[in-house]
PDB file of N, CA and C in Angstrom:
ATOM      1  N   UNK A   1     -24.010 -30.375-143.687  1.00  0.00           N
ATOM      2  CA  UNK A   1     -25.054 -31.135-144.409  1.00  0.00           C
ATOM      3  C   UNK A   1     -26.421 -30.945-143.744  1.00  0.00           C
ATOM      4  N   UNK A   2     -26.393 -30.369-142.712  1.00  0.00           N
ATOM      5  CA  UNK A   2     -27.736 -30.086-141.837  1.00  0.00           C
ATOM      6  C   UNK A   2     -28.352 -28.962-142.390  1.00  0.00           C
ATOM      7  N   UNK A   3     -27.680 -28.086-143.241  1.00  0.00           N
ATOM      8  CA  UNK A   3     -28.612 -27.206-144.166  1.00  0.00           C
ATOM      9  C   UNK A   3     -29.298 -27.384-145.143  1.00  0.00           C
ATOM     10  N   UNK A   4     -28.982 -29.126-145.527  1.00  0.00           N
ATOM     11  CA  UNK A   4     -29.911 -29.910-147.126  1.00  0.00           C
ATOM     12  C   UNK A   4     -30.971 -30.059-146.771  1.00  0.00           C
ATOM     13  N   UNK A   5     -30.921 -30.389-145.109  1.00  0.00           N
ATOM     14  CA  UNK A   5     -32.218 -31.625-144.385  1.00  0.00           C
ATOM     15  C   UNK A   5     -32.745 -30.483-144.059  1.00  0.00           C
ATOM     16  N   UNK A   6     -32.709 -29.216-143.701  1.00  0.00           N
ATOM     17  CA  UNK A   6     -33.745 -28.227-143.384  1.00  0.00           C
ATOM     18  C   UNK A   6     -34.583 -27.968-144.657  1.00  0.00           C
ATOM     19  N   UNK A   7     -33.721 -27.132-145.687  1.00  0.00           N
ATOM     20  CA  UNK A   7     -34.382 -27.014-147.206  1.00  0.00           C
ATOM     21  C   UNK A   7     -35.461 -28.381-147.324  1.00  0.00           C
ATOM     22  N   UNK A   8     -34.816 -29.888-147.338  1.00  0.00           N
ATOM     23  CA  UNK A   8     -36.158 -31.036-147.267  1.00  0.00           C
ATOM     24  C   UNK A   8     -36.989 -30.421-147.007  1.00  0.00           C
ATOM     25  N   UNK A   9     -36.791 -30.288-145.546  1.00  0.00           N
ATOM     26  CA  UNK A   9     -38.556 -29.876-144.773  1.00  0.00           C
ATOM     27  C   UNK A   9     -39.265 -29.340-145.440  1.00  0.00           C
ATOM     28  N   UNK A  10     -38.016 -28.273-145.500  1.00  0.00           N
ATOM     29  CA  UNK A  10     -38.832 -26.685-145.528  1.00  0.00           C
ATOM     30  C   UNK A  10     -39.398 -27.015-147.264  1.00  0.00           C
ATOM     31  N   UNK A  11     -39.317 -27.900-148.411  1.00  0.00           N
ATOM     32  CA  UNK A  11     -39.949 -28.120-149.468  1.00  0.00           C
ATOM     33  C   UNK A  11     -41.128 -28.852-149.484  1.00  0.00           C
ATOM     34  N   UNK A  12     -40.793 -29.400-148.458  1.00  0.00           N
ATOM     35  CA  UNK A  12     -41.943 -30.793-148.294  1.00  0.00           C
ATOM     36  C   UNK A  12     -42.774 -29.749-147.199  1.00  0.00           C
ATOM     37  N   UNK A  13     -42.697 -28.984-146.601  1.00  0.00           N
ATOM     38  CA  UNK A  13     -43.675 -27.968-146.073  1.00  0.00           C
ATOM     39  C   UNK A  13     -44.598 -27.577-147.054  1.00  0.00           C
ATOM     40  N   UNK A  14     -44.038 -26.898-147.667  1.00  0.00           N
ATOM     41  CA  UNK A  14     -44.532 -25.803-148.652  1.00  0.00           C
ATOM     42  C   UNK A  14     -45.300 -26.439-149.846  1.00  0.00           C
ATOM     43  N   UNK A  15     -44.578 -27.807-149.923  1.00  0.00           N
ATOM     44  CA  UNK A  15     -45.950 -28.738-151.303  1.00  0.00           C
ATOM     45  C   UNK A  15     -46.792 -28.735-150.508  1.00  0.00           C
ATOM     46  N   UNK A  16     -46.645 -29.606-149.036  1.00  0.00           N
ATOM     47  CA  UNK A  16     -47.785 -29.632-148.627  1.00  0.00           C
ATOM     48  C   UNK A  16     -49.045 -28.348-148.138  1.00  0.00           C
ATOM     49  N   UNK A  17     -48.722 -27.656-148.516  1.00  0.00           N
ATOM     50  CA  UNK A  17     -49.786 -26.285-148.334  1.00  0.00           C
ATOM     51  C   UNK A  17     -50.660 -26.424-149.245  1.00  0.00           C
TER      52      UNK A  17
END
């Protein structure tokens, strides 16, 4: 399940750009 919470980030990274 620690591969959902990376993808999070890594989406909530990338809006925030």
């Amino acid at each position: 399940m620690e591969e959902f919470q990376v993808y999070f980030e890594l989406d909530r990274s990338q809006q925030h750009d």
